[in-house]
C-alpha atoms as a PDB file:
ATOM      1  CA  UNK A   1     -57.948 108.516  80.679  1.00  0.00           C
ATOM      2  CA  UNK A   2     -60.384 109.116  77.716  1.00  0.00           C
ATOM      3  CA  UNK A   3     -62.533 106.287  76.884  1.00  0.00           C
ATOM      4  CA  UNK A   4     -61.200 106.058  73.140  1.00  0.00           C
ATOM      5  CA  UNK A   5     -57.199 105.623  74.486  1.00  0.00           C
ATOM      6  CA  UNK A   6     -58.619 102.370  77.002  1.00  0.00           C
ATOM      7  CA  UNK A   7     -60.610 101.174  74.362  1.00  0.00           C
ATOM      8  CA  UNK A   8     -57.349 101.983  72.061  1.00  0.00           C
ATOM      9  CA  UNK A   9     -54.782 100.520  74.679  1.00  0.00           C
ATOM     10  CA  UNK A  10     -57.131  97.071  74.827  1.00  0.00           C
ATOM     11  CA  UNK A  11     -57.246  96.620  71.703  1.00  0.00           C
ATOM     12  CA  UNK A  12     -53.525  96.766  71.268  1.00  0.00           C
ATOM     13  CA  UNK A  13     -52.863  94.686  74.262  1.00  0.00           C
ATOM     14  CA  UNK A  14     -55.397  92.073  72.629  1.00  0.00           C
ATOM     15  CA  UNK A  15     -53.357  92.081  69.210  1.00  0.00           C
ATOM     16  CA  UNK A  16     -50.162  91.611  70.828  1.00  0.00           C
ATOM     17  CA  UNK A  17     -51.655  88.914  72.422  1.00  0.00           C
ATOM     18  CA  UNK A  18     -52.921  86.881  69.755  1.00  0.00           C
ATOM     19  CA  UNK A  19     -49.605  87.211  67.510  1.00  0.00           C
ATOM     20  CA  UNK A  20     -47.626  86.411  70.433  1.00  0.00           C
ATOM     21  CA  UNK A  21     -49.559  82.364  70.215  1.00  0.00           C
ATOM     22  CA  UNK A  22     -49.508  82.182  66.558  1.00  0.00           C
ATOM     23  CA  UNK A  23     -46.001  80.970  65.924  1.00  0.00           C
ATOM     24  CA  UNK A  24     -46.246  78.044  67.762  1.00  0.00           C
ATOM     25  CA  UNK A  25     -47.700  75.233  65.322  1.00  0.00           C
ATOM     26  CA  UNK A  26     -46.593  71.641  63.282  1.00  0.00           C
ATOM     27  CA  UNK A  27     -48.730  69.550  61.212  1.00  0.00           C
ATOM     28  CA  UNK A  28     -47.639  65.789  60.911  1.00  0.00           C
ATOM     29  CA  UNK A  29     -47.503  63.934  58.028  1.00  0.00           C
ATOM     30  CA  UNK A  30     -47.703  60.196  58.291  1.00  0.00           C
ATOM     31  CA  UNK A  31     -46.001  57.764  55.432  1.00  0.00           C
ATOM     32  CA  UNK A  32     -48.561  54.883  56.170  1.00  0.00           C
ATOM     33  CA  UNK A  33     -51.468  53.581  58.216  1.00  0.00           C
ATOM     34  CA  UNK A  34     -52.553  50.952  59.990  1.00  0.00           C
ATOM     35  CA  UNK A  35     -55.516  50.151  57.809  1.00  0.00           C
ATOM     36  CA  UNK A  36     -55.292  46.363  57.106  1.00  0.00           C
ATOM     37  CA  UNK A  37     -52.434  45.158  60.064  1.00  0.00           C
ATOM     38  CA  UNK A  38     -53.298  42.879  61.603  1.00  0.00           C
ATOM     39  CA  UNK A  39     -52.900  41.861  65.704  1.00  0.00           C
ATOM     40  CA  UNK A  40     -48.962  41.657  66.148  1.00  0.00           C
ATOM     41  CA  UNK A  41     -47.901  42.779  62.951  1.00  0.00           C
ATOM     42  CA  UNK A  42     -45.413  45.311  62.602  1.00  0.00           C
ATOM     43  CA  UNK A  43     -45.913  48.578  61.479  1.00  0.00           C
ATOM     44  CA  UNK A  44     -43.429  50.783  60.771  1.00  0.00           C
ATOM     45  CA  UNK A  45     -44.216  54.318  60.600  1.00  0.00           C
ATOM     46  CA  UNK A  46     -42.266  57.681  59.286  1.00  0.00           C
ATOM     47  CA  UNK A  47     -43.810  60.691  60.702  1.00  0.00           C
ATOM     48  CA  UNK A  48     -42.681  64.573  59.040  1.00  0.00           C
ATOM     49  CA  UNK A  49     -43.205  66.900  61.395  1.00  0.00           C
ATOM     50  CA  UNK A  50     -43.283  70.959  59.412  1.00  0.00           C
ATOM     51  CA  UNK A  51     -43.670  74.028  61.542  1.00  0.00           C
ATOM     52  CA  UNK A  52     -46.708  75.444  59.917  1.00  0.00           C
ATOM     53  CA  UNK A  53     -47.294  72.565  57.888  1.00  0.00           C
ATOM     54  CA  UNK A  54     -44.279  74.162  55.287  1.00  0.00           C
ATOM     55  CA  UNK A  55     -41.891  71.690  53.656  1.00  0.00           C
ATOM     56  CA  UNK A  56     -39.455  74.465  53.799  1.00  0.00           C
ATOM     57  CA  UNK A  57     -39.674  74.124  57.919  1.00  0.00           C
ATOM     58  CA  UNK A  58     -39.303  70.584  59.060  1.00  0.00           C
ATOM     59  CA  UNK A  59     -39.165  70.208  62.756  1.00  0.00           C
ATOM     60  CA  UNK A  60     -35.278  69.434  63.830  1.00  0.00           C
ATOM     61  CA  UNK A  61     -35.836  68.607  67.549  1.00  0.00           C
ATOM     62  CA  UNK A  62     -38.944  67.854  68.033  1.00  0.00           C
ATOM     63  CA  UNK A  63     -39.367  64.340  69.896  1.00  0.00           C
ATOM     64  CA  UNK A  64     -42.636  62.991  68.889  1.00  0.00           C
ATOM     65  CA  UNK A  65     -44.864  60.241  70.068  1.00  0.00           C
ATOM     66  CA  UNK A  66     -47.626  57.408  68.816  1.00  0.00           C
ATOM     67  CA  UNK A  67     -49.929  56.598  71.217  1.00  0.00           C
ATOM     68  CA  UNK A  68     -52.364  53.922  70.504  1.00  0.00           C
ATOM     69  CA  UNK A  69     -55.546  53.212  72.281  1.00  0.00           C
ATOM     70  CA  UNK A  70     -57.867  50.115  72.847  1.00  0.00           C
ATOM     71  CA  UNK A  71     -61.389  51.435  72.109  1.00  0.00           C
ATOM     72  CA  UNK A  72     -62.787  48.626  74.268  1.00  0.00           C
ATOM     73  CA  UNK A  73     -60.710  48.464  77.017  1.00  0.00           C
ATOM     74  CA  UNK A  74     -58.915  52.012  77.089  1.00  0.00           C
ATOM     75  CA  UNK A  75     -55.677  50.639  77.130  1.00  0.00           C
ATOM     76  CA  UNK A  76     -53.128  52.941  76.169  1.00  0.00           C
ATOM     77  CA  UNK A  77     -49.629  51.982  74.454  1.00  0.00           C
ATOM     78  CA  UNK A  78     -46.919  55.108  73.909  1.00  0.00           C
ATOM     79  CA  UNK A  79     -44.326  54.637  71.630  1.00  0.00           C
ATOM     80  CA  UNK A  80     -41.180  57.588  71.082  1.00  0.00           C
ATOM     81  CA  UNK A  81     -40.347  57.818  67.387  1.00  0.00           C
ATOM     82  CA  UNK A  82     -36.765  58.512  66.545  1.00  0.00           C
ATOM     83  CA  UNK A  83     -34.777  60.641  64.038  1.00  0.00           C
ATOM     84  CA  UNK A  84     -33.999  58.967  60.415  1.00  0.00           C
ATOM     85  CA  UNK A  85     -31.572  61.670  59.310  1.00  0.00           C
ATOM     86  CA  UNK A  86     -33.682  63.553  57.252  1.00  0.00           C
ATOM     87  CA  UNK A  87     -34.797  66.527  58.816  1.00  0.00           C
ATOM     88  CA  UNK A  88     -38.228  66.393  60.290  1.00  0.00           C
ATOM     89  CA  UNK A  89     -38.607  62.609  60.002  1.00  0.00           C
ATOM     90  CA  UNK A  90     -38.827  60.624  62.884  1.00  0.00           C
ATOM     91  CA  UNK A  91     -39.584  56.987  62.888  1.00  0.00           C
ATOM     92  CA  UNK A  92     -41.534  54.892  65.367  1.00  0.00           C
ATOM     93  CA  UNK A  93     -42.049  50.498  65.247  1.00  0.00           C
ATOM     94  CA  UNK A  94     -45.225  49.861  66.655  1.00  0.00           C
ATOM     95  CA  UNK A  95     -47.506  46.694  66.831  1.00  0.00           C
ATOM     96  CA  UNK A  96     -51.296  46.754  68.381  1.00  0.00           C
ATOM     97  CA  UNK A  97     -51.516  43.588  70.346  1.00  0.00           C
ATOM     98  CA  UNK A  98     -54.863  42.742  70.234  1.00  0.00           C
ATOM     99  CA  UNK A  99     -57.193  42.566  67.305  1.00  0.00           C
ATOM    100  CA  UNK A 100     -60.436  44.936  67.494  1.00  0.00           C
ATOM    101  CA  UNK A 101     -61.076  49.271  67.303  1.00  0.00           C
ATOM    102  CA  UNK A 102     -58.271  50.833  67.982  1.00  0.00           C
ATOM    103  CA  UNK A 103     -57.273  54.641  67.922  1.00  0.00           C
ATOM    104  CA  UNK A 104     -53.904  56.143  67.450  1.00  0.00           C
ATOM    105  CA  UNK A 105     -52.580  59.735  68.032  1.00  0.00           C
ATOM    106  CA  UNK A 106     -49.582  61.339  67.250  1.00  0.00           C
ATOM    107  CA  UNK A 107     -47.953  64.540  69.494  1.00  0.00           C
ATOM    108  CA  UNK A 108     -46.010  66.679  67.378  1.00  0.00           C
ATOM    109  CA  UNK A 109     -43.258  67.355  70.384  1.00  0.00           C
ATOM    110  CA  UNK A 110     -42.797  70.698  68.468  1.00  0.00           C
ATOM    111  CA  UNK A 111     -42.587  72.445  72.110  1.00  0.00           C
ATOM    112  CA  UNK A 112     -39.917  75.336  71.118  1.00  0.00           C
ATOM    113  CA  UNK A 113     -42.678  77.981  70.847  1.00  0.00           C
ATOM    114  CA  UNK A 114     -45.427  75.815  73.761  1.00  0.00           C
ATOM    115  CA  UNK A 115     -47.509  74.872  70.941  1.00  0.00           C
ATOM    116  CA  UNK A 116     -47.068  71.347  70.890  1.00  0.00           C
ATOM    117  CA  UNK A 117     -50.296  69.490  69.716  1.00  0.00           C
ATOM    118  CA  UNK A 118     -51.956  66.096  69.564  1.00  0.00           C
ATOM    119  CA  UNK A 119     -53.299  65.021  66.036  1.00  0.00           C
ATOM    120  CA  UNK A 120     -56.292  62.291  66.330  1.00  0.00           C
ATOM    121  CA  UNK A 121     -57.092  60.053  63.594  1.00  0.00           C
ATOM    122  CA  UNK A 122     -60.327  57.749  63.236  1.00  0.00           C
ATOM    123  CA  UNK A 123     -60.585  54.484  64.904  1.00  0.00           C
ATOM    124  CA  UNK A 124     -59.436  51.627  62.749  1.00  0.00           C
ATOM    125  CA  UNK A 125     -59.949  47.804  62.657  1.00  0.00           C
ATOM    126  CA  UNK A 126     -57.386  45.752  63.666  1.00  0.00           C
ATOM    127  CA  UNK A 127     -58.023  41.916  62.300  1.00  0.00           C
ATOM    128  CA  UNK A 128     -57.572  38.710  64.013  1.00  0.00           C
ATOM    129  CA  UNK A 129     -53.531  37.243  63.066  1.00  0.00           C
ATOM    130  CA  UNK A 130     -53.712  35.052  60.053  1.00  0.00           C
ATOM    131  CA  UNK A 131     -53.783  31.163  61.051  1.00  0.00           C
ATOM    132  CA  UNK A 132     -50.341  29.807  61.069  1.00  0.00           C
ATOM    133  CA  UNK A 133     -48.750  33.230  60.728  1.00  0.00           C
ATOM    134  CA  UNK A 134     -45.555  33.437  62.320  1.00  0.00           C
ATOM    135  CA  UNK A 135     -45.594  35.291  65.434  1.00  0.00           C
ATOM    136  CA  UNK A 136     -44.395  38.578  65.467  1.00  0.00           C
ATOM    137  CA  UNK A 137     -40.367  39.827  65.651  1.00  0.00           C
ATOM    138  CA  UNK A 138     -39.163  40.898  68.959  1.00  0.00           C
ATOM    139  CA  UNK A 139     -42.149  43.524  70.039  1.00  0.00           C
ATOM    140  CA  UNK A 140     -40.718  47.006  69.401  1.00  0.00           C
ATOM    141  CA  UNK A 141     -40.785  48.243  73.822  1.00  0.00           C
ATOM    142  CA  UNK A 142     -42.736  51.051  74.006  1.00  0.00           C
ATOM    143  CA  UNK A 143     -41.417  54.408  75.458  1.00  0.00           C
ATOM    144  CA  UNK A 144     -42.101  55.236  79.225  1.00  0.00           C
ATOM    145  CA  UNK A 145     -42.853  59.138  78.181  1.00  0.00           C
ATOM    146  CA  UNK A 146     -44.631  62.338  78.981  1.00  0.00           C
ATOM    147  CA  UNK A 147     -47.018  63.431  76.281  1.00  0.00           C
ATOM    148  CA  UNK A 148     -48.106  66.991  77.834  1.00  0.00           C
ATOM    149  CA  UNK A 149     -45.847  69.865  78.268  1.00  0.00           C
ATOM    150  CA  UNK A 150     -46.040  73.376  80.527  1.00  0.00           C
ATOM    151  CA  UNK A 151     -48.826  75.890  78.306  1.00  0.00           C
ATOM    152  CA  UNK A 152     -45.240  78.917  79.244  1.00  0.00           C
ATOM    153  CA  UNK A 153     -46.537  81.012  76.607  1.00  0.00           C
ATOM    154  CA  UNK A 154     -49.974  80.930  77.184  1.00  0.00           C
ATOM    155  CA  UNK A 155     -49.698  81.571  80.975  1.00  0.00           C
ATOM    156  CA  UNK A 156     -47.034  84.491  80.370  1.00  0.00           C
ATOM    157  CA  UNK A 157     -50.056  85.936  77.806  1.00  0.00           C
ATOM    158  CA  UNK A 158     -52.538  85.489  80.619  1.00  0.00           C
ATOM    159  CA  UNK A 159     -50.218  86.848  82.959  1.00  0.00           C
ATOM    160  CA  UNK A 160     -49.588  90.207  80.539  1.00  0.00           C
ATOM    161  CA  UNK A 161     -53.308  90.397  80.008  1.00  0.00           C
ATOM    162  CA  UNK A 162     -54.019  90.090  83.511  1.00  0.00           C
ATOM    163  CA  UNK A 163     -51.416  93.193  84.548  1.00  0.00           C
ATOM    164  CA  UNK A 164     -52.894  95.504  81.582  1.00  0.00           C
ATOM    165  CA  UNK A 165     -56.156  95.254  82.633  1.00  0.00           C
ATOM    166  CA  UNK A 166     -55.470  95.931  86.098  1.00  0.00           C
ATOM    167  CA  UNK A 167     -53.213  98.731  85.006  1.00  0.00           C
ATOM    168  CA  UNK A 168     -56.334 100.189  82.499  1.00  0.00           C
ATOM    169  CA  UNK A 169     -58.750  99.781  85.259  1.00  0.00           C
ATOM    170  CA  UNK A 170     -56.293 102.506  88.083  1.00  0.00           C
ATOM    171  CA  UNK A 171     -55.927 104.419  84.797  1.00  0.00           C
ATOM    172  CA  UNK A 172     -59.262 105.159  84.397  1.00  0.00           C
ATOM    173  CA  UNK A 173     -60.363 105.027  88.177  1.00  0.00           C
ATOM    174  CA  UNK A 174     -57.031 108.221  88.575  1.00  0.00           C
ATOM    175  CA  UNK A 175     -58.630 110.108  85.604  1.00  0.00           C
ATOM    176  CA  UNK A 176     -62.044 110.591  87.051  1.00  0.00           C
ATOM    177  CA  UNK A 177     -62.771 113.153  88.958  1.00  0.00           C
ATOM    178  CA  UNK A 178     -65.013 113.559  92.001  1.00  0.00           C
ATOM    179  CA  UNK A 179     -68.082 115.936  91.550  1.00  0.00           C
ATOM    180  CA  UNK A 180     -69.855 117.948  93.783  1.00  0.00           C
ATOM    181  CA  UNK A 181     -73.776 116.990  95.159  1.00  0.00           C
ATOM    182  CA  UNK A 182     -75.559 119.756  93.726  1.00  0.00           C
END
């Protein structure tokens, strides 16, 4: 095999490649924060989840999630949003118990495509409950659920790439041919 058709065949194999990952991708939009809640206080949060961030391609079954995160201690609460009826929208009650740093995340659960994603957002303060404030509502229970999912299309890429370059490398080794010691 000629050196231009490899380089010709690898360079196809790597375009396919990189279009075959490039449909798989949400942004979230979030209707509030939790700047200013305090410890115990509800907040009640609508999440839009758009396949390539488009209004014209809200998410329909994706099942995303709100983890928040203790700075200090590491403690991790997960909490499954649910459907409102509009398409996209998913709603999640959460509380942080504790006053102090805190981080929150949201997955996307877009996993049709395997490009389901985790969007950090800065720490934020969470202040001490107001004196005499009634304690909270019944605490919303967070969800017992599995934030990661199986990479299928980038291991089947792998996989692909894997098989075309052993394929290029017999090519080439077939289309050589021995020469004679002078």
């Amino acid at each position: 095999m000629r050196p231009l058709s490899v380089t010709a065949l690898v360079a196809a194999v790597l375009i396919a490649a990189g279009t075959a990952g490039a449909g798989g991708w949400a942004t979230v939009q979030l209707n509030s924060t939790p700047t200013g809640l305090a410890a115990g206080e509800l907040w009640n949060l609508d999440i839009t989840v758009l396949q390539h961030g488009n209004p014209a391609t809200p998410v329909l079954d994706a099942s995303p999630t709100l983890t928040l995160r203790d700075e200090r201690s590491g403690r991790e609460i997960v909490y499954a949003a649910t459907p409102t009826g509009t398409p996209g929208v998913y709603h999640v009650r959460a509380f942080f118990p504790e006053p102090g740093e805190w981080r929150f995340e949201i997955f996307d659960g877009f996993t049709e495509y395997g490009g389901a994603r985790t969007h950090t957002y800065a720490p934020v303060t969470i202040a001490e409950p107001a004196p005499g404030a009634p304690p909270p509502s019944p605490a919303p229970e967070p969800a017992a659920v599995e934030t990661g999912s199986f990479p299928a299309l980038e291991v089947a890429v792998g996989l692909g790439l894997a098989v075309c370059a052993v394929a290029i490398g017999l090519a080439a080794r077939r289309g050589r041919t021995p020469t004679a010691a002078a």
